[in-house]
N, C-alpha and C. Protein backbone atom coordinates (compact mmCIF):
# COMPACT_ATOMS: atom_id res chain seq x y z
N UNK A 1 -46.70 51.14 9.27
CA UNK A 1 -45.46 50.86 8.59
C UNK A 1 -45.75 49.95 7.41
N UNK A 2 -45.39 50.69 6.22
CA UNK A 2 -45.60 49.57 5.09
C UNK A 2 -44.08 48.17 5.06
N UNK A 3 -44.77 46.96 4.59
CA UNK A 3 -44.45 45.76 4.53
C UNK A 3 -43.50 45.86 3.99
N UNK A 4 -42.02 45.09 4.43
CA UNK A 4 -41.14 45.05 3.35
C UNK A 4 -41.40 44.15 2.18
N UNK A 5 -40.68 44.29 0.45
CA UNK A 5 -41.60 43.75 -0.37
C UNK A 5 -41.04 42.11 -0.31
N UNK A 6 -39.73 41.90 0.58
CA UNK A 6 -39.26 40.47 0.51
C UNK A 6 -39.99 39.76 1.42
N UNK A 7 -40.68 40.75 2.26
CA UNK A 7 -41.63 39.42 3.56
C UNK A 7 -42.55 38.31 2.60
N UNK A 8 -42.23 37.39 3.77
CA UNK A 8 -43.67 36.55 3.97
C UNK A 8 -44.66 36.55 4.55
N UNK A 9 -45.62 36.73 4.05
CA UNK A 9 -47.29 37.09 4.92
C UNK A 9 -47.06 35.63 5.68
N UNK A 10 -47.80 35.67 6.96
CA UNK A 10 -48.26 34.42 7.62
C UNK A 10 -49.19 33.76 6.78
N UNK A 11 -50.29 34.33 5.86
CA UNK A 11 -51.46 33.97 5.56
C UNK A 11 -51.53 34.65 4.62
N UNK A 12 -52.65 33.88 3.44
CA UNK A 12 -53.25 34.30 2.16
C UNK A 12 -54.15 35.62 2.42
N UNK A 13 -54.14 36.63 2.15
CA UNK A 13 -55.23 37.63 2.43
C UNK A 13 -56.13 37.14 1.71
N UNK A 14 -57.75 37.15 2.17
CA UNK A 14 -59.02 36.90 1.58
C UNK A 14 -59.23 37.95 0.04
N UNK A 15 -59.31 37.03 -0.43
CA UNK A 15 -59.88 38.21 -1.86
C UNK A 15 -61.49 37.12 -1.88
N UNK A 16 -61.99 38.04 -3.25
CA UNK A 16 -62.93 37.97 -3.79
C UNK A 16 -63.06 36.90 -4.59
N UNK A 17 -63.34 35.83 -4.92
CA UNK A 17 -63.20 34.51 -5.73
C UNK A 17 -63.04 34.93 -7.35
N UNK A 18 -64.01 36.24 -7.75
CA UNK A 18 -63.87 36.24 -9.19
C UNK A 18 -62.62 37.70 -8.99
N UNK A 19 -62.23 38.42 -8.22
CA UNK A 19 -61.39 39.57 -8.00
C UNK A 19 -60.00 39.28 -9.05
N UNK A 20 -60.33 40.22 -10.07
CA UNK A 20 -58.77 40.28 -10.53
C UNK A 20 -58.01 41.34 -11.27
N UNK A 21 -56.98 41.81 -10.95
CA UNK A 21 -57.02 42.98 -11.46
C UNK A 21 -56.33 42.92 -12.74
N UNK A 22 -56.48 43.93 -13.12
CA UNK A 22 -56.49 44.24 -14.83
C UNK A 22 -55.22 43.47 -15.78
N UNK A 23 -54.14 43.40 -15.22
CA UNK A 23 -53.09 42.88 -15.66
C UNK A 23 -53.30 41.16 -16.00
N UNK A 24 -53.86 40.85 -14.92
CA UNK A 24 -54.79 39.19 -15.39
C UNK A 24 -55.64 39.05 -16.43
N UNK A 25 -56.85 40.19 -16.81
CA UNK A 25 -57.46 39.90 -17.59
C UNK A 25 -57.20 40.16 -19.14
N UNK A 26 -55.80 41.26 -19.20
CA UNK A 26 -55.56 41.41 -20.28
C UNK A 26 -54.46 40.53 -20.45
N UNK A 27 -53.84 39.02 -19.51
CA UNK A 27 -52.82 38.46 -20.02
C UNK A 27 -53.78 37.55 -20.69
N UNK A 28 -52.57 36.89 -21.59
CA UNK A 28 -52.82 35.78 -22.48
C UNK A 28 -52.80 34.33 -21.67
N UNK A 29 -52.06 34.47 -20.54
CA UNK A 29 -52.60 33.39 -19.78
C UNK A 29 -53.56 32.57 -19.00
N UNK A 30 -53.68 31.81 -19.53
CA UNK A 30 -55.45 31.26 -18.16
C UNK A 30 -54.54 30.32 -16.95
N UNK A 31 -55.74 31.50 -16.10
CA UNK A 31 -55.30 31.38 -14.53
C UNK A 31 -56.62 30.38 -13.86
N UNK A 32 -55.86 28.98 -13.30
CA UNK A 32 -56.98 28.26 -12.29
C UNK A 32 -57.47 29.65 -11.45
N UNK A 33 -58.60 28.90 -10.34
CA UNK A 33 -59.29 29.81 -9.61
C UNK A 33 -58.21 30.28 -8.25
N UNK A 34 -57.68 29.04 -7.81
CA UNK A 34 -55.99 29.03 -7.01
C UNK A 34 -55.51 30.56 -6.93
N UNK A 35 -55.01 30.28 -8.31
CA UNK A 35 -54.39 31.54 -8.82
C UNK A 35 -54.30 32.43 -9.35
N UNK A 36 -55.87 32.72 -9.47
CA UNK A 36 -56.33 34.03 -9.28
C UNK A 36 -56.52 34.46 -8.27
N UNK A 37 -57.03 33.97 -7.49
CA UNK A 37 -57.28 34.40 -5.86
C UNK A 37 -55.90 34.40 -5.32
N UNK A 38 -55.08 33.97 -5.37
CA UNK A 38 -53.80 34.03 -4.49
C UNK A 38 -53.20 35.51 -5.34
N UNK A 39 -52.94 35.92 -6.63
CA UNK A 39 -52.06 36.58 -7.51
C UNK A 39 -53.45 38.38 -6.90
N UNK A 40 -54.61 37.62 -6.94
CA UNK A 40 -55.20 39.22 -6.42
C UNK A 40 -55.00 39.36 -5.47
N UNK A 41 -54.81 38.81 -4.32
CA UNK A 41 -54.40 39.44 -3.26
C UNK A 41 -53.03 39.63 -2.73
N UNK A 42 -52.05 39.83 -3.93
CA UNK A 42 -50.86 40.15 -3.74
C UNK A 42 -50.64 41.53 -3.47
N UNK A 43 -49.94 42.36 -3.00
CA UNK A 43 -49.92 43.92 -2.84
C UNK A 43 -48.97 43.74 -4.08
N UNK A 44 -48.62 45.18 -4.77
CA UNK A 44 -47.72 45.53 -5.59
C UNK A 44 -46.42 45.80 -4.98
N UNK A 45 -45.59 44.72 -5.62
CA UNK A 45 -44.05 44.87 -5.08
C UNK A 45 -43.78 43.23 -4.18
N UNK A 46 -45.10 42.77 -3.65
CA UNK A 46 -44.77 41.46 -3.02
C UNK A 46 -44.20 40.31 -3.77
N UNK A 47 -43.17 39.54 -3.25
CA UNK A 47 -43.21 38.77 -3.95
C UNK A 47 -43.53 37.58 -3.97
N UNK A 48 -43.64 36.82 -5.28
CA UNK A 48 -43.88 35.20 -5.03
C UNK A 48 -43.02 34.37 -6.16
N UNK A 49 -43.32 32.78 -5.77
CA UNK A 49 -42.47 32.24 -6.67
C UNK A 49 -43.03 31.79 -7.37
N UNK A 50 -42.29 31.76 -8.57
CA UNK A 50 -42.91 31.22 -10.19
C UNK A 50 -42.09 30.12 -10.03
N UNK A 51 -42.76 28.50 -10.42
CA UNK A 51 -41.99 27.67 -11.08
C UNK A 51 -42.37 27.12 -11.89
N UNK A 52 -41.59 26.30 -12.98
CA UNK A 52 -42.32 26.71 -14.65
C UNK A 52 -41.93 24.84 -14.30
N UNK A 53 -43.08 24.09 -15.01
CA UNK A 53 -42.41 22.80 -15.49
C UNK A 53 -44.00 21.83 -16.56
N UNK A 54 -43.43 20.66 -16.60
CA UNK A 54 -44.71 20.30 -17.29
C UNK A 54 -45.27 18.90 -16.59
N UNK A 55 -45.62 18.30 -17.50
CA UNK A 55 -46.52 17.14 -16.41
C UNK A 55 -45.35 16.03 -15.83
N UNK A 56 -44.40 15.89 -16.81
CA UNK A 56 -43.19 15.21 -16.78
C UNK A 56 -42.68 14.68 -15.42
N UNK A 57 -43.01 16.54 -14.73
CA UNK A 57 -41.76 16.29 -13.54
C UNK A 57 -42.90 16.98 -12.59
N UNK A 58 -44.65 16.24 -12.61
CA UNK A 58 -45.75 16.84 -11.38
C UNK A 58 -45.08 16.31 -10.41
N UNK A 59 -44.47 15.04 -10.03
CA UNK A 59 -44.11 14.73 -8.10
C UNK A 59 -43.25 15.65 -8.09
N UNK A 60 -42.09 16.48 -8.75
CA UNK A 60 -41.18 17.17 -8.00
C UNK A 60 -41.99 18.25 -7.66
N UNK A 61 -42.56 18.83 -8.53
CA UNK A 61 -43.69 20.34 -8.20
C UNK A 61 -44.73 20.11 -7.23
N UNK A 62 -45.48 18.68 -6.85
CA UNK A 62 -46.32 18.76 -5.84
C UNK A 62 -45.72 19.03 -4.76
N UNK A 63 -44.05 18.29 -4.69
CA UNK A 63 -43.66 18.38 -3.28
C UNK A 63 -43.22 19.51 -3.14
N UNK A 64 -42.57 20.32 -4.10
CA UNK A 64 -42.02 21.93 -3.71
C UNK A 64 -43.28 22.25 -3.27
N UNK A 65 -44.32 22.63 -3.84
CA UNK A 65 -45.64 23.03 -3.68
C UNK A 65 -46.46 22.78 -2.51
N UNK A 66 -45.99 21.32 -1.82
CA UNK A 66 -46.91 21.15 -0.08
C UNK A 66 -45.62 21.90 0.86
N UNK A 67 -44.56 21.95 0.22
CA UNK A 67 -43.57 22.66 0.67
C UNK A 67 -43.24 24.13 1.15
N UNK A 68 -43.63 24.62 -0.06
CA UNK A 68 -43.66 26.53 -0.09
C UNK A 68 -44.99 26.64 0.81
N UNK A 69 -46.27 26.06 0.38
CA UNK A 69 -47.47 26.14 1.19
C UNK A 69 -47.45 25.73 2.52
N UNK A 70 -46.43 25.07 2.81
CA UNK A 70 -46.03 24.46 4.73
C UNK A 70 -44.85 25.81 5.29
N UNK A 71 -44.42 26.50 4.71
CA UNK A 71 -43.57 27.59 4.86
C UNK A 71 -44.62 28.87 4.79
N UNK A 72 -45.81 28.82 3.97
CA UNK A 72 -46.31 30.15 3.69
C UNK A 72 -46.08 30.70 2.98
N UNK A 73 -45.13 30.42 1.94
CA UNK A 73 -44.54 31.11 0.69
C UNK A 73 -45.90 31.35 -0.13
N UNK A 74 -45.73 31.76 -1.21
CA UNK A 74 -47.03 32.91 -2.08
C UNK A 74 -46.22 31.99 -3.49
N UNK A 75 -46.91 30.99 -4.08
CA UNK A 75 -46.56 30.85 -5.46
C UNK A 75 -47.10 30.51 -6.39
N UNK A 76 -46.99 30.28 -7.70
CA UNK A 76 -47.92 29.78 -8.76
C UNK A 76 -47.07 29.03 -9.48
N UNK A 77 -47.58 28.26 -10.20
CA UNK A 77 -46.89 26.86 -10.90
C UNK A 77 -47.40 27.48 -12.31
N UNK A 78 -46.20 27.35 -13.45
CA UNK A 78 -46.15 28.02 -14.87
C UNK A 78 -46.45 26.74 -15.31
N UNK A 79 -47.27 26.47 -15.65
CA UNK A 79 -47.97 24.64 -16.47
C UNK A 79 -47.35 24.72 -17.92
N UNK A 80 -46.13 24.50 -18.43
CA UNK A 80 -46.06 24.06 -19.88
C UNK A 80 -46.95 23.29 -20.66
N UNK A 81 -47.93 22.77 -19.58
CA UNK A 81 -48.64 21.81 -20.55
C UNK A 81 -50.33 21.39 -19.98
N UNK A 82 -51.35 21.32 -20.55
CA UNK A 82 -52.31 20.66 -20.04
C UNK A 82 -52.48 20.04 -18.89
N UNK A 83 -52.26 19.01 -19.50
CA UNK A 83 -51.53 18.00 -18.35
C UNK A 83 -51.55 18.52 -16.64
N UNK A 84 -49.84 19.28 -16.73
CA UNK A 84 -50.00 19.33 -15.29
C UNK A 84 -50.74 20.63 -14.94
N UNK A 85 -51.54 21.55 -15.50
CA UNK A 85 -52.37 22.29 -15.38
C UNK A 85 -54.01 22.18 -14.71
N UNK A 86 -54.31 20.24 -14.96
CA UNK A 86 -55.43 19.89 -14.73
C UNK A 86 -55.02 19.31 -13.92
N UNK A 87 -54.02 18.91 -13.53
CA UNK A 87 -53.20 18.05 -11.89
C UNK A 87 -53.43 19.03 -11.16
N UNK A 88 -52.39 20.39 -11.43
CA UNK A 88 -52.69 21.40 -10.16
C UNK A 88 -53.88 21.78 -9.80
N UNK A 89 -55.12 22.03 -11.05
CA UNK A 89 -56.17 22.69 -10.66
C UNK A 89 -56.96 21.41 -9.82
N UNK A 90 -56.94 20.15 -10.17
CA UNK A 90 -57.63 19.31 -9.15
C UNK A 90 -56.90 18.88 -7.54
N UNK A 91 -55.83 19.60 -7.58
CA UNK A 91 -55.18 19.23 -6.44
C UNK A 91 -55.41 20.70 -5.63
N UNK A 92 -56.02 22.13 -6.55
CA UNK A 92 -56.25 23.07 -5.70
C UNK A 92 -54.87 23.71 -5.71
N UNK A 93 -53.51 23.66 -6.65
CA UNK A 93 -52.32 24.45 -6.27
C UNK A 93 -53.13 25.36 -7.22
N UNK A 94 -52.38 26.72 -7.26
CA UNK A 94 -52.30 27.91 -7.41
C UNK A 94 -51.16 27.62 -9.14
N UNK A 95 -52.13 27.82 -10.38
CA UNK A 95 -51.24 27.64 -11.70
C UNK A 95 -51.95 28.46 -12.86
N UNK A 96 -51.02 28.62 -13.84
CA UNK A 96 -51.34 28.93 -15.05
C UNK A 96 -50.57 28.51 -15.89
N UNK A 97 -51.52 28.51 -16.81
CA UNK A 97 -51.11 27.55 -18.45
C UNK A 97 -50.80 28.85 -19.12
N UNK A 98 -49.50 28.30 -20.06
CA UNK A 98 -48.86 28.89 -20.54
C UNK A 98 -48.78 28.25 -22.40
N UNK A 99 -49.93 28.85 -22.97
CA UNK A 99 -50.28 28.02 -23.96
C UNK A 99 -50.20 29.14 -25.46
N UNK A 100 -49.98 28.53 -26.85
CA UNK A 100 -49.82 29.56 -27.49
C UNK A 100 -51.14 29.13 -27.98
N UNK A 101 -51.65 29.98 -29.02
CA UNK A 101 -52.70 29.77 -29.94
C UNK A 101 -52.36 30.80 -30.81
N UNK A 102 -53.05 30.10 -32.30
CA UNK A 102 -52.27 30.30 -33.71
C UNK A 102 -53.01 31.65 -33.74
N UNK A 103 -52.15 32.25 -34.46
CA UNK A 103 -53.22 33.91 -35.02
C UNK A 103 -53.16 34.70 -33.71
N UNK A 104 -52.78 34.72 -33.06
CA UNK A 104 -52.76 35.92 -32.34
C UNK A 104 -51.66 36.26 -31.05
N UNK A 105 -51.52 37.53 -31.59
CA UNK A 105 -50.20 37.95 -30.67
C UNK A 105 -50.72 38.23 -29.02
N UNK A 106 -48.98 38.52 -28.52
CA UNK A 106 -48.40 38.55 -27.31
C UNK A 106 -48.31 37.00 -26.69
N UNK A 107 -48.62 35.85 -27.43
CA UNK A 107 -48.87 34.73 -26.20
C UNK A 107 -46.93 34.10 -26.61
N UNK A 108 -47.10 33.37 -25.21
CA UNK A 108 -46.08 32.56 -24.80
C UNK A 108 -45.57 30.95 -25.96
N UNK A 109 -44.67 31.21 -26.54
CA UNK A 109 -44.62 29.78 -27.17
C UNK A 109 -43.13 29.29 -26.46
N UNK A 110 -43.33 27.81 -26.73
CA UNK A 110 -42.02 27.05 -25.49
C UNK A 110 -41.93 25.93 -26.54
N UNK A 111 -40.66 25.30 -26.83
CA UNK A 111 -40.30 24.42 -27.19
C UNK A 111 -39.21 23.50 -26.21
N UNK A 112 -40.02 22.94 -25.12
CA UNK A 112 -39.36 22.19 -24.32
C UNK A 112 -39.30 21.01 -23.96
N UNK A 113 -38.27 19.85 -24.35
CA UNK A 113 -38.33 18.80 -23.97
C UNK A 113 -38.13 18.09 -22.44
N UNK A 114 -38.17 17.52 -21.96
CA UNK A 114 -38.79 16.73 -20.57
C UNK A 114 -37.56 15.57 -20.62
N UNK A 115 -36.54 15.20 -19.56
CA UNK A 115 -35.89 13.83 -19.65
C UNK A 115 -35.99 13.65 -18.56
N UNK A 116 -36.70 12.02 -18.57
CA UNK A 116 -36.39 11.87 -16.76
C UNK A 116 -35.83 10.72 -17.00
N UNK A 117 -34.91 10.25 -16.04
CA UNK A 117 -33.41 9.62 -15.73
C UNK A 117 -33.51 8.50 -15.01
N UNK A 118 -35.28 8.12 -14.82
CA UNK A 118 -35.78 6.84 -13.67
C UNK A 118 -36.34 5.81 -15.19
């Protein structure tokens, strides 16, 4: 019986450390090792959660993040910025930077400001 595509796996299926399929290597995004390995061993149609933020607001995203990973959820963190891109990858979450560079098409540009209220 194939999987419905809203389940949650109990567990990460094992991939290949460098395994990725084609849609990764032709994005414009750079993927930690996290999240490549988690995004290849997704089946087509599964889903997972994207949450997009920048270094601003890393304690709210670590804790969703020991959160979804204490549930088993499947997700990747959209890094607006350096910053929390080199937080997730040394903390081992599952992210990609979402970065433009001049001269060349398809990439992602964001003009987003950050307010925190503490």
């Amino acid at each position: 019986a194939a999987a419905r595509p809203d389940a949650v796996p109990s567990a990460v299926h094992p991939a290949h450390p460098h395994a990725s399929p084609e849609w990764m290597r032709r994005s414009t995004l750079l993927f930690n090792d996290a999240a490549r390995a988690s995004l290849a061993a997704r089946q087509p149609g599964e889903t997972i959660l994207v949450v997009f933020g920048g270094a601003s607001v890393n304690d709210m995203l670590r804790n969703w993040a020991i959160h979804a990973q204490t549930l088993g959820m499947p997700f990747v963190i959209a890094c607006m910025d350096e910053q929390l891109f080199k937080r997730s990858e040394a903390s081992g979450l599952p992210a990609v930077l979402m970065k433009q560079t001049r001269g060349e098409s398809n990439l992602v540009s964001t003009k987003w400001k950050y307010y925190r209220m503490d």
